[in-house]
N, C-alpha and C. Protein backbone atom coordinates (compact mmCIF):
# COMPACT_ATOMS: atom_id res chain seq x y z
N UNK A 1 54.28 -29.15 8.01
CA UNK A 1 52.86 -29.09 8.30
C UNK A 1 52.31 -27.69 8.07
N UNK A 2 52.93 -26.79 8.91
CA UNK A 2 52.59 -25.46 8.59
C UNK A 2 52.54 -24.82 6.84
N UNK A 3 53.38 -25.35 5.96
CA UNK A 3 53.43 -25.04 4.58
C UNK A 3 52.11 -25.72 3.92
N UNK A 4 51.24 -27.00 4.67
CA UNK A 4 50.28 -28.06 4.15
C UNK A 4 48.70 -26.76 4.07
N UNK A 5 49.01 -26.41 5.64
CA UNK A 5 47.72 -25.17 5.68
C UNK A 5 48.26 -24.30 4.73
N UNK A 6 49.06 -23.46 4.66
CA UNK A 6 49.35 -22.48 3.97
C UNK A 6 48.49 -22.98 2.68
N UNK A 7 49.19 -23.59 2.13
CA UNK A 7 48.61 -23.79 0.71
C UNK A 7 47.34 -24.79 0.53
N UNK A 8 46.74 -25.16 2.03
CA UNK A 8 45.24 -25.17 1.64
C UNK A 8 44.18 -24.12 1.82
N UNK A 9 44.72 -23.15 3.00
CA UNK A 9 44.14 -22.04 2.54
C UNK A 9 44.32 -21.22 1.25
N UNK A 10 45.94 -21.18 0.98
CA UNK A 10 45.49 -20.52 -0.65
C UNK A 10 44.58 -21.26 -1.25
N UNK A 11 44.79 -22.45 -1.60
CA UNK A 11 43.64 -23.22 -2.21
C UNK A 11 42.57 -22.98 -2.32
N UNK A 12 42.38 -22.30 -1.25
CA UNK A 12 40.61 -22.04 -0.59
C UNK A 12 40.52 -20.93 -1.78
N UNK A 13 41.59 -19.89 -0.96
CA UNK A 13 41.02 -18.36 -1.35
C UNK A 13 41.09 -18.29 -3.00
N UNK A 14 42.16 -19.11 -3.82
CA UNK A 14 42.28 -19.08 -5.22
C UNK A 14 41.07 -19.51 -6.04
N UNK A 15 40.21 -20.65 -5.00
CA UNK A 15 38.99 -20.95 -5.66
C UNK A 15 37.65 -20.06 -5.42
N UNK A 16 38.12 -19.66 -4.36
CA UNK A 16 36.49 -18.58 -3.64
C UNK A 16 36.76 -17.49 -5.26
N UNK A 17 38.02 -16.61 -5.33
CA UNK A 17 38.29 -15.57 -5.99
C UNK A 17 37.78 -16.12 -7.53
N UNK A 18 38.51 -17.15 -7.75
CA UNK A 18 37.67 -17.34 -9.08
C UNK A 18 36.58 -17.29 -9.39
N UNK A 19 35.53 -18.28 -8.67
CA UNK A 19 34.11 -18.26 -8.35
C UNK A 19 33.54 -16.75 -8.38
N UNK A 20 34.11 -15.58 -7.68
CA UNK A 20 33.69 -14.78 -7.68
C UNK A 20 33.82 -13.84 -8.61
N UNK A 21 35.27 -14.31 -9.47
CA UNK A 21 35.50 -13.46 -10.49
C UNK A 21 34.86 -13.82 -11.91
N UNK A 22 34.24 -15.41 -11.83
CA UNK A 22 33.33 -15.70 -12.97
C UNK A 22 31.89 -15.09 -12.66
N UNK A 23 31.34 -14.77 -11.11
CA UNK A 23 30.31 -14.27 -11.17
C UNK A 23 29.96 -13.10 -11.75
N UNK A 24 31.38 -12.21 -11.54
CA UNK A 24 30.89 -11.01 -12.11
C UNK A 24 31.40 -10.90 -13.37
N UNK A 25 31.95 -11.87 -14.26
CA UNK A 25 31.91 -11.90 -15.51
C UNK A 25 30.64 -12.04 -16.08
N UNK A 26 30.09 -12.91 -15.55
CA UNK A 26 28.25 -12.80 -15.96
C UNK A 26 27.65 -11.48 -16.22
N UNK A 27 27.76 -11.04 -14.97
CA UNK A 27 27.47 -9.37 -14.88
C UNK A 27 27.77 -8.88 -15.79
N UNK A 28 29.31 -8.83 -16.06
CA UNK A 28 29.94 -7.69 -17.07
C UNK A 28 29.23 -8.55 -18.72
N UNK A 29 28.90 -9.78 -18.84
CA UNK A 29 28.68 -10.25 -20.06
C UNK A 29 27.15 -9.48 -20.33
N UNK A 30 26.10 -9.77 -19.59
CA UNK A 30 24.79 -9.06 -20.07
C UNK A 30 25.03 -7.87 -19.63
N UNK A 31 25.49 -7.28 -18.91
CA UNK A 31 25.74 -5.46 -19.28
C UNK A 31 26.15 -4.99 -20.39
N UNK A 32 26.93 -5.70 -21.09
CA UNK A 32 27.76 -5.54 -22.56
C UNK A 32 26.95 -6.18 -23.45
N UNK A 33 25.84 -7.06 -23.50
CA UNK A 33 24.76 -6.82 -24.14
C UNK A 33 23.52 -6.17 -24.02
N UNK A 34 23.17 -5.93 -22.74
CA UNK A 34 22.59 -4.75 -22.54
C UNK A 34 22.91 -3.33 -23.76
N UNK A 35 23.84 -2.67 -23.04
CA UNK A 35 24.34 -1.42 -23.10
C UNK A 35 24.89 -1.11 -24.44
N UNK A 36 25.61 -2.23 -24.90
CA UNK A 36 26.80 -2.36 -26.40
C UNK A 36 27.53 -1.35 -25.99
N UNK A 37 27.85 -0.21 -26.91
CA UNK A 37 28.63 0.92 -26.77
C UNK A 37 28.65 1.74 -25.73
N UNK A 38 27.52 1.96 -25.22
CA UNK A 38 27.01 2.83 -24.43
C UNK A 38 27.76 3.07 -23.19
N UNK A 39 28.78 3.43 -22.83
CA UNK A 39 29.59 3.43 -21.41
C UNK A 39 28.72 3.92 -20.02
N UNK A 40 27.81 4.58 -20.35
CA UNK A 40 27.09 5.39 -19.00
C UNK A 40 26.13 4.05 -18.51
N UNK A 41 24.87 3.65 -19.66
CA UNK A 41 24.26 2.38 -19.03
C UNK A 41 25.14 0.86 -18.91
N UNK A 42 26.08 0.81 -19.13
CA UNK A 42 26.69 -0.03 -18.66
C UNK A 42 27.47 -0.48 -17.47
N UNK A 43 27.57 1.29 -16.83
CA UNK A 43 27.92 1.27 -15.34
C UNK A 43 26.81 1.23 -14.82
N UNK A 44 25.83 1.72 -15.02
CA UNK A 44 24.60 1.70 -14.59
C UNK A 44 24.21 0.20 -14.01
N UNK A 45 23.87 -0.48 -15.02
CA UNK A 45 23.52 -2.24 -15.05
C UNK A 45 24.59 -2.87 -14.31
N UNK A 46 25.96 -2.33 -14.36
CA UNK A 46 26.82 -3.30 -13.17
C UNK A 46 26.59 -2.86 -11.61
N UNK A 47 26.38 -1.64 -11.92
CA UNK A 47 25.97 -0.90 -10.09
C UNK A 47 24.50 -1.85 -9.77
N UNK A 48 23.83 -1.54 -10.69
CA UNK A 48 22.81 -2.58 -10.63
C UNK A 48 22.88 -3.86 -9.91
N UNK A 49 23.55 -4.69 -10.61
CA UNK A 49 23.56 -6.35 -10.42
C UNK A 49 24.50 -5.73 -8.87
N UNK A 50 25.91 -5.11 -8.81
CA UNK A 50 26.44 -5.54 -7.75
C UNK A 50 25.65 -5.27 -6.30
N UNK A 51 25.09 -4.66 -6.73
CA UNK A 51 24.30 -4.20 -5.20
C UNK A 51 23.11 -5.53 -4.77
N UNK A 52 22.49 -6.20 -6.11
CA UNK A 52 21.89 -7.20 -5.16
C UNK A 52 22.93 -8.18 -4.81
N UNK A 53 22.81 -8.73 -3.54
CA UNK A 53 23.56 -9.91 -3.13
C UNK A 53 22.66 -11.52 -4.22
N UNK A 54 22.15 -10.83 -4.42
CA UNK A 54 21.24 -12.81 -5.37
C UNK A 54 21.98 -12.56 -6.73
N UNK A 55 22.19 -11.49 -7.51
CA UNK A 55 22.40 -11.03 -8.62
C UNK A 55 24.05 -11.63 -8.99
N UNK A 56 24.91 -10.81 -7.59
CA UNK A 56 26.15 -11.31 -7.40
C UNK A 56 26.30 -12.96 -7.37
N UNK A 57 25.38 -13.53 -6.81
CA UNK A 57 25.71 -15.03 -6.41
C UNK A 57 25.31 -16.08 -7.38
N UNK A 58 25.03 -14.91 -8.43
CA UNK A 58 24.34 -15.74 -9.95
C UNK A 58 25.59 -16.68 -10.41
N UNK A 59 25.63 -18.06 -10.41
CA UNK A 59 26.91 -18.22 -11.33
C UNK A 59 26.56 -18.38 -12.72
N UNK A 60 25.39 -18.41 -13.37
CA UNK A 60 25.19 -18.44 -15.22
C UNK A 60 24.51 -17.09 -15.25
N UNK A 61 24.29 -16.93 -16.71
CA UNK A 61 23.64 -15.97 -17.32
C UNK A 61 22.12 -16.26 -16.81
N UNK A 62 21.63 -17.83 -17.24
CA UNK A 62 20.02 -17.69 -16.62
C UNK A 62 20.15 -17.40 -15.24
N UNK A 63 20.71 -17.84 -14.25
CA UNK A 63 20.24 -17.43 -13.16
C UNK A 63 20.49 -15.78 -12.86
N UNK A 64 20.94 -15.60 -13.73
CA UNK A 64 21.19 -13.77 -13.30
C UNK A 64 19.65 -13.50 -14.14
N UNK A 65 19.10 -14.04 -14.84
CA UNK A 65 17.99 -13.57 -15.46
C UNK A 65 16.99 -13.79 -14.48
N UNK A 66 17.07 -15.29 -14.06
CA UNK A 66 15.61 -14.84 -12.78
C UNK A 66 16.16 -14.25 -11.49
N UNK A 67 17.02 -13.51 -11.70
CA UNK A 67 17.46 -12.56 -10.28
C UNK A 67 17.15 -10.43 -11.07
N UNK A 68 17.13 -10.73 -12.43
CA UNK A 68 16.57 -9.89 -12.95
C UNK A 68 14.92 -9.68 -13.45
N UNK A 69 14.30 -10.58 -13.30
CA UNK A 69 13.18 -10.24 -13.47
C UNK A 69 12.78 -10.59 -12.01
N UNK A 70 13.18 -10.93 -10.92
CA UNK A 70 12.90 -11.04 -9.76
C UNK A 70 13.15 -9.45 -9.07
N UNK A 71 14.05 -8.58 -9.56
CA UNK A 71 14.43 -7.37 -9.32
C UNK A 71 13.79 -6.36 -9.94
N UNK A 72 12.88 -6.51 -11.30
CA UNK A 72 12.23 -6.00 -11.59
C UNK A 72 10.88 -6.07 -11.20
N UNK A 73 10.09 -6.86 -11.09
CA UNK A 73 8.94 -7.45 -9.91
C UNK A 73 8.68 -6.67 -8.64
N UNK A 74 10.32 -6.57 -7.80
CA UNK A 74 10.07 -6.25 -6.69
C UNK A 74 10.02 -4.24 -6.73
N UNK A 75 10.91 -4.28 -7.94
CA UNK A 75 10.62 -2.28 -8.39
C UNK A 75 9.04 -1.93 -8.84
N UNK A 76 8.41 -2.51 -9.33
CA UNK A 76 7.04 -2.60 -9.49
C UNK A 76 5.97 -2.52 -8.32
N UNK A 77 6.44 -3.34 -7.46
CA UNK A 77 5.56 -3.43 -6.15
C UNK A 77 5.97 -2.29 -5.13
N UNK A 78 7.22 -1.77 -5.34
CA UNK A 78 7.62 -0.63 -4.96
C UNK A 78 6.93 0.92 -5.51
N UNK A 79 6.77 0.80 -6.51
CA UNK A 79 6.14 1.69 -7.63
C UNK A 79 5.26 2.18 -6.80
N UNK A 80 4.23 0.76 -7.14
CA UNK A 80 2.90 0.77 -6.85
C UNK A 80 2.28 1.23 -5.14
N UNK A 81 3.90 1.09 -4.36
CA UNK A 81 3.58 1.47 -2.80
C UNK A 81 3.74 2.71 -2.84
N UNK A 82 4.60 3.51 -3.58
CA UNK A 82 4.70 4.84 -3.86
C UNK A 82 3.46 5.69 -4.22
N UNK A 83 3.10 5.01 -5.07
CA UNK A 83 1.71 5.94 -5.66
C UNK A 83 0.69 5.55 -4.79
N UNK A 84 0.68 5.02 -4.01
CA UNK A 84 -0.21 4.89 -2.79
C UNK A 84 -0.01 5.90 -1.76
N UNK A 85 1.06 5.83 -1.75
CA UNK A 85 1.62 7.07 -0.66
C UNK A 85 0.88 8.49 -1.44
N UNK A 86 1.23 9.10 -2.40
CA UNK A 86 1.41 9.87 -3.15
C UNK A 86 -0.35 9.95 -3.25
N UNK A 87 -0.95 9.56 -3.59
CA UNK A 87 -2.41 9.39 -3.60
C UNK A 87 -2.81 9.48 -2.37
N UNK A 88 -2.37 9.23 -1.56
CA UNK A 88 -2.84 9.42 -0.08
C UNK A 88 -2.57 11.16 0.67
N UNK A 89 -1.25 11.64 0.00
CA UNK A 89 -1.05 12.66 -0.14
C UNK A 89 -2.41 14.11 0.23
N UNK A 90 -2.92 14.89 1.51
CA UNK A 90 -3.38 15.65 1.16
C UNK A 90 -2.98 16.56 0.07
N UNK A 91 -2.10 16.45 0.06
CA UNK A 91 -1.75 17.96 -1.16
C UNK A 91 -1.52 17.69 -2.59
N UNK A 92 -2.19 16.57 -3.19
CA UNK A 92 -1.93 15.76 -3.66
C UNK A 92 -3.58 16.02 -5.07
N UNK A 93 -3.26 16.84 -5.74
CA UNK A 93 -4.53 17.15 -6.69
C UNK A 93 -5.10 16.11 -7.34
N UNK A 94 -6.40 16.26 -7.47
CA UNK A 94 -7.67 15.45 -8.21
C UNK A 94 -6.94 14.67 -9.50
N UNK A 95 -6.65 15.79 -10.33
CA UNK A 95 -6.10 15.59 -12.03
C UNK A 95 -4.50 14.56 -11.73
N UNK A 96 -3.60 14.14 -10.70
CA UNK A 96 -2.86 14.11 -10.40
C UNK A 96 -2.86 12.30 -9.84
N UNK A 97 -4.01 12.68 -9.30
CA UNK A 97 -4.60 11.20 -8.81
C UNK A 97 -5.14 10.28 -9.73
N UNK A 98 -6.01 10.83 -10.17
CA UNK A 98 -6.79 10.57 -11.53
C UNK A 98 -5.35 9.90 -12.54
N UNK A 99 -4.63 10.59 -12.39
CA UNK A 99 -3.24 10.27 -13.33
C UNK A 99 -2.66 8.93 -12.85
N UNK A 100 -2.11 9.08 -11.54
CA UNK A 100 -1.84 7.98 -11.00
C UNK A 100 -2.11 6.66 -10.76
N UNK A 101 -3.88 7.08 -10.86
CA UNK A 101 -4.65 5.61 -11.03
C UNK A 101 -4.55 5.06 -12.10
N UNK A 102 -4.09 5.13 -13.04
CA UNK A 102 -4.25 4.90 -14.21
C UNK A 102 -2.72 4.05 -14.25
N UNK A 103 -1.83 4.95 -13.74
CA UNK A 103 -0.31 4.43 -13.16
C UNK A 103 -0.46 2.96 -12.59
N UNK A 104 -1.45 3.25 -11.36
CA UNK A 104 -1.34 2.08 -10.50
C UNK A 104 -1.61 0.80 -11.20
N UNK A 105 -2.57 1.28 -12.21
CA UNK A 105 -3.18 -0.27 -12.95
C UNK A 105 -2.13 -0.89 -13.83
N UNK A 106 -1.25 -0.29 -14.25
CA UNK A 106 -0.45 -0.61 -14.97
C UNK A 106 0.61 -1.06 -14.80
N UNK A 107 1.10 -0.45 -13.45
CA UNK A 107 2.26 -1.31 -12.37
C UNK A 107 1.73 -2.55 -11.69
N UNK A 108 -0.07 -2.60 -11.52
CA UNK A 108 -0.01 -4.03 -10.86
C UNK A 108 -0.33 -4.91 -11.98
N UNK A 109 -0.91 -4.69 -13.53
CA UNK A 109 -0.60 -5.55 -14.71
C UNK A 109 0.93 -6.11 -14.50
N UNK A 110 1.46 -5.16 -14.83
CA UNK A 110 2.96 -5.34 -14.74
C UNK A 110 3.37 -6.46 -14.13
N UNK A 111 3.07 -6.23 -12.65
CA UNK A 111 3.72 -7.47 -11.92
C UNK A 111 2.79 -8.59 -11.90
N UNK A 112 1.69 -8.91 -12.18
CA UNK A 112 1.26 -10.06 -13.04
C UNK A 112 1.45 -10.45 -13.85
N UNK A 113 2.08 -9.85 -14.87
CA UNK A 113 2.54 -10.21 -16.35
C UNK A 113 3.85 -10.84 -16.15
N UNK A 114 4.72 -10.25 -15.14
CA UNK A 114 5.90 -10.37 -14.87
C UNK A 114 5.96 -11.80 -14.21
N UNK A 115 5.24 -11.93 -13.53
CA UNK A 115 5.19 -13.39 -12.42
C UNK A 115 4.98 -14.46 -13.66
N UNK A 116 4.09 -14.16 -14.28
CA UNK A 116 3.70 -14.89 -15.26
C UNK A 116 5.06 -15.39 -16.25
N UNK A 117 5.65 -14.29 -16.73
CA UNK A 117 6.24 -14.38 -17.32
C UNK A 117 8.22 -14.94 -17.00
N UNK A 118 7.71 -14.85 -14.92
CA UNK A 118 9.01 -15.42 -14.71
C UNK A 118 8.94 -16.90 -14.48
N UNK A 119 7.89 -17.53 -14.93
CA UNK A 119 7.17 -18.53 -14.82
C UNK A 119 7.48 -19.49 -16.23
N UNK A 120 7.18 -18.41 -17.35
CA UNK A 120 7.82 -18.78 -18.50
C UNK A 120 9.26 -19.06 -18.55
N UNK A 121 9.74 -17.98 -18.04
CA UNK A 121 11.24 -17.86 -18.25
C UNK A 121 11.68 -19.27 -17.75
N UNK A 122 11.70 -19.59 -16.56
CA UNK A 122 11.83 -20.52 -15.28
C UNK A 122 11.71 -22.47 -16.61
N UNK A 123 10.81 -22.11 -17.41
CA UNK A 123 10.29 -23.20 -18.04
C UNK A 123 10.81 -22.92 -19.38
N UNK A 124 11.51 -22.40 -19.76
CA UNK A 124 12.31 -22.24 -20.26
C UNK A 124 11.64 -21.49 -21.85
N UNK A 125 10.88 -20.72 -21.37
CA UNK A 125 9.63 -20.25 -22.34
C UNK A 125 10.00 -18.87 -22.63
N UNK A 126 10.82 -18.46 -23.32
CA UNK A 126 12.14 -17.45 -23.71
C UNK A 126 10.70 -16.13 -23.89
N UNK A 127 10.64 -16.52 -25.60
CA UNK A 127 9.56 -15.81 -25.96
C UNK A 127 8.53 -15.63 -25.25
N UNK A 128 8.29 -15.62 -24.38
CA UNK A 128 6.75 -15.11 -23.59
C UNK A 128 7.12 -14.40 -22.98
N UNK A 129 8.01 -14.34 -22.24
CA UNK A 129 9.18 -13.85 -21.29
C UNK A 129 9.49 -12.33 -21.90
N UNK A 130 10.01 -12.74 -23.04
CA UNK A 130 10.41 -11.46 -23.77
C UNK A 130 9.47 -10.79 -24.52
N UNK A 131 8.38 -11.20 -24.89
CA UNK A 131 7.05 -10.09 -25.46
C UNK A 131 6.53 -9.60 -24.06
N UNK A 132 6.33 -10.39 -22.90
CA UNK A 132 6.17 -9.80 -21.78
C UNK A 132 6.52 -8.33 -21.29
N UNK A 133 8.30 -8.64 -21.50
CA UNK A 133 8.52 -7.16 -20.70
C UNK A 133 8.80 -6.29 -22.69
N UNK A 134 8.41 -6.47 -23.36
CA UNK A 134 8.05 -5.37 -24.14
C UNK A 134 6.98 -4.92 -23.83
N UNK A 135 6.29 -5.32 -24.05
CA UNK A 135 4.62 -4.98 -23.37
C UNK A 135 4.97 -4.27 -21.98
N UNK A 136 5.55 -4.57 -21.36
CA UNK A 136 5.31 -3.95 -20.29
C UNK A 136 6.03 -2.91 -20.09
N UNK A 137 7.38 -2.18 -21.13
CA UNK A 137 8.16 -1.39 -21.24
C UNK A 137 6.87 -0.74 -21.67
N UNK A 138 6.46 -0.70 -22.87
CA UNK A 138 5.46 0.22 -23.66
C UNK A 138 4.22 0.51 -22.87
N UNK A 139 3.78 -0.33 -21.83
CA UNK A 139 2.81 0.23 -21.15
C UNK A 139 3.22 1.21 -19.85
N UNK A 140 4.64 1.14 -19.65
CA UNK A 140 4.53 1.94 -18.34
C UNK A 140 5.16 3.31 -19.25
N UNK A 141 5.26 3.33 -20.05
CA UNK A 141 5.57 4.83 -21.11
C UNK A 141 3.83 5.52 -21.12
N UNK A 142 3.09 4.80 -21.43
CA UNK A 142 1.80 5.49 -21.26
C UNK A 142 1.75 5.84 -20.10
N UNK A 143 1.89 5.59 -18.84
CA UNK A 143 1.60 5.77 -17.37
C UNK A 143 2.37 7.12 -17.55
N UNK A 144 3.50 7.39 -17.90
CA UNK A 144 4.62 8.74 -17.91
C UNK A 144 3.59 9.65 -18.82
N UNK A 145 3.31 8.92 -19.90
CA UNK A 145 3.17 9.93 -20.87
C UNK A 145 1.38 10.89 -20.49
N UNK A 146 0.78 9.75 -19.10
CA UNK A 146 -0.28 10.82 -18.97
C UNK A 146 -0.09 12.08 -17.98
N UNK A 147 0.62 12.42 -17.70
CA UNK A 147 1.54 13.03 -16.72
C UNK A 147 2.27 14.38 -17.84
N UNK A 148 2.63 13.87 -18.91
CA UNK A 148 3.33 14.51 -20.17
C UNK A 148 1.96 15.44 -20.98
N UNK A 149 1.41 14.39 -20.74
CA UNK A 149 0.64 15.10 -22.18
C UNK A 149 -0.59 16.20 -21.30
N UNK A 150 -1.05 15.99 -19.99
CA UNK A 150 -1.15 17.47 -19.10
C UNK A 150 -0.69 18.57 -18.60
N UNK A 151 0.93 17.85 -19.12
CA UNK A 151 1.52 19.30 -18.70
C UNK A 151 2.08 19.16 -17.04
N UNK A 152 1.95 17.90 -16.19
CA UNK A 152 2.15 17.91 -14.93
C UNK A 152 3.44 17.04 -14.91
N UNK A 153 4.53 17.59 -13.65
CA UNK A 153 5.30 17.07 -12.87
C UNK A 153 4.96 15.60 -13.24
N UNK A 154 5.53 14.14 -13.23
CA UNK A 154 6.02 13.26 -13.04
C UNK A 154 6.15 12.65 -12.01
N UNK A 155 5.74 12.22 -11.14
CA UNK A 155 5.91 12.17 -9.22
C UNK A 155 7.36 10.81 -9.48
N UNK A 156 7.15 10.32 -10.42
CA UNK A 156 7.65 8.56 -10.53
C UNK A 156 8.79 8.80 -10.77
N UNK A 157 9.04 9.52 -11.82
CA UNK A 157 10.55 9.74 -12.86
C UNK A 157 11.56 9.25 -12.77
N UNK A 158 12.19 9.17 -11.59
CA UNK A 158 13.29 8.36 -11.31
C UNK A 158 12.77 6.89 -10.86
N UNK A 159 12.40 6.75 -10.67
CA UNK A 159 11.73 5.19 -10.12
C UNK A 159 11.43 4.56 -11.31
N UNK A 160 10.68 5.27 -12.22
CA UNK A 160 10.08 4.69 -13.78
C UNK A 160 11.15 4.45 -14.57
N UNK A 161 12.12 5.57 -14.24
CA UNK A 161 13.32 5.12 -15.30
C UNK A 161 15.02 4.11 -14.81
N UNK A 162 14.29 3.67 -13.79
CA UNK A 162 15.18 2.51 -13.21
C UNK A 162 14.25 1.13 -13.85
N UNK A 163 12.80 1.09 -13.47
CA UNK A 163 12.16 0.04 -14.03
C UNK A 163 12.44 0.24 -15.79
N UNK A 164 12.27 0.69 -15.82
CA UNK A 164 12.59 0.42 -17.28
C UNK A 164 13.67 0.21 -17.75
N UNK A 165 14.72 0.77 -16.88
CA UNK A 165 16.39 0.25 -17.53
C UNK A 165 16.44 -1.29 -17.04
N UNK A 166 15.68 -1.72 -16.16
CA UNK A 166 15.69 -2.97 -15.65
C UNK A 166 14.83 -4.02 -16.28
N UNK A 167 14.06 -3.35 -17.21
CA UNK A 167 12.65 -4.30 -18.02
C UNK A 167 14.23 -4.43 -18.79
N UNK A 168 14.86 -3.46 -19.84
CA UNK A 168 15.88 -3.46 -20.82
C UNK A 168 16.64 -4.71 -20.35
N UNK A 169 17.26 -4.25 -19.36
CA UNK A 169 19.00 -5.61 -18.82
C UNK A 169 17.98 -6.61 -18.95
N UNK A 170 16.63 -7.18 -18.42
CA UNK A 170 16.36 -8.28 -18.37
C UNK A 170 15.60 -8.71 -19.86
N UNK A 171 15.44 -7.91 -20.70
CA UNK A 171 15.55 -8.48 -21.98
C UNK A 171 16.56 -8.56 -22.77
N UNK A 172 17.71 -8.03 -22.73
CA UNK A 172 18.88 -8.68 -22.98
C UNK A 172 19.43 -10.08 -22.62
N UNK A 173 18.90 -10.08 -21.00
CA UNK A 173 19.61 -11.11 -20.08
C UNK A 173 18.59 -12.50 -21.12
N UNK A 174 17.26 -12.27 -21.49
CA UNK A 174 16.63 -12.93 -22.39
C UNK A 174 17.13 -13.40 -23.46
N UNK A 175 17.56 -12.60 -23.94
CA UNK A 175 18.41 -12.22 -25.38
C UNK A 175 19.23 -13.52 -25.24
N UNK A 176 20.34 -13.34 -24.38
CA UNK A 176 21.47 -14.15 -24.47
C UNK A 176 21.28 -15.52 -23.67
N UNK A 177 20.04 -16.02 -23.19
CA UNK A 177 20.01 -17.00 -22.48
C UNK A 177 19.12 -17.84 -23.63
N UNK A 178 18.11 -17.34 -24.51
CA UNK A 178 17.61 -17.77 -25.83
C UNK A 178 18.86 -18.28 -26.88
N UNK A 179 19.97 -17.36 -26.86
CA UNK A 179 20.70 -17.39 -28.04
C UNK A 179 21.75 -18.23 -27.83
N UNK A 180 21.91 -19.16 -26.45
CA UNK A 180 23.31 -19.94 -26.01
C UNK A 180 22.82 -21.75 -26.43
């Protein structure tokens, strides 16, 4: 009897481990189309996925895609709470604000375009999905670049360049959910 549990708990644990070891094959599959060669963004995009718990519990490639544009959505609305802060900022200059607003409009396009477009995805509407977050890669480069082209600090920089490595993985994650 005692040997019957034994080996229905292995049973258990041999199937949990698999399950979990195909999940993060997912992972490692659109990071490696993500990234290709690239060894640095490819740890990047797995630190990525492992840290959300929805990302991890993806068992296909599409569902890691609407856990990636669901993750990009929610960096956007984050953005956009930032530069609120930051705008609220006494110390916080005219030319600076002025900059930011311009930011803000473009992070809350963003996450309308994005909803929209996880809407497509969801319906299996590849291409909309994926001109979406081009468009929306190229518009939040203008938001940086008015910041660039005055000559001022960046308040976003690291925040902007997570959304955007994350617009990237989830047009890959596009990539390969179009191409199966």
């Amino acid at each position: 009897m005692k040997w019957l549990v034994h080996s229905i708990v292995f049973l258990f644990c041999s199937l949990l481990f698999a399950q979990c070891l195909g999940d993060i094959n997912i992972i490692y599959q659109v990071c490696k189309a993500y990234a290709g060669d690239r060894r640095a963004p490819f740890k990047s995009c797995v630190a990525i996925f492992k840290s959300d718990p929805k990302s991890v519990k993806a068992d296909t490639v599409y569902a890691l895609g609407v856990t990636s544009i669901e993750h990009l959505i929610a960096k956007g609305t984050l953005i956009n709470s930032k530069i609120s802060d930051i705008q609220k900022d006494p110390r916080t200059t005219p030319i600076v604000k002025e900059a930011l607003q311009h930011c803000s409009s473009t992070f809350t396009s963003a996450e309308k375009f994005l909803k929209k477009g996880l809407k497509g995805y969801l319906s299996k509407q590849y291409e909309e999905i994926y001109a979406e977050l081009e468009t929306i890669t190229l518009d939040v480069q203008y938001c940086r670049d008015e910041f660039v082209n005055r000559n001022l600090t960046y308040p976003l920089e690291k925040l902007h360049s997570v959304f955007v490595e994350l617009a990237d993985i989830a047009s890959a994650n596009v990539d390969l959910v179009k191409n199966e």
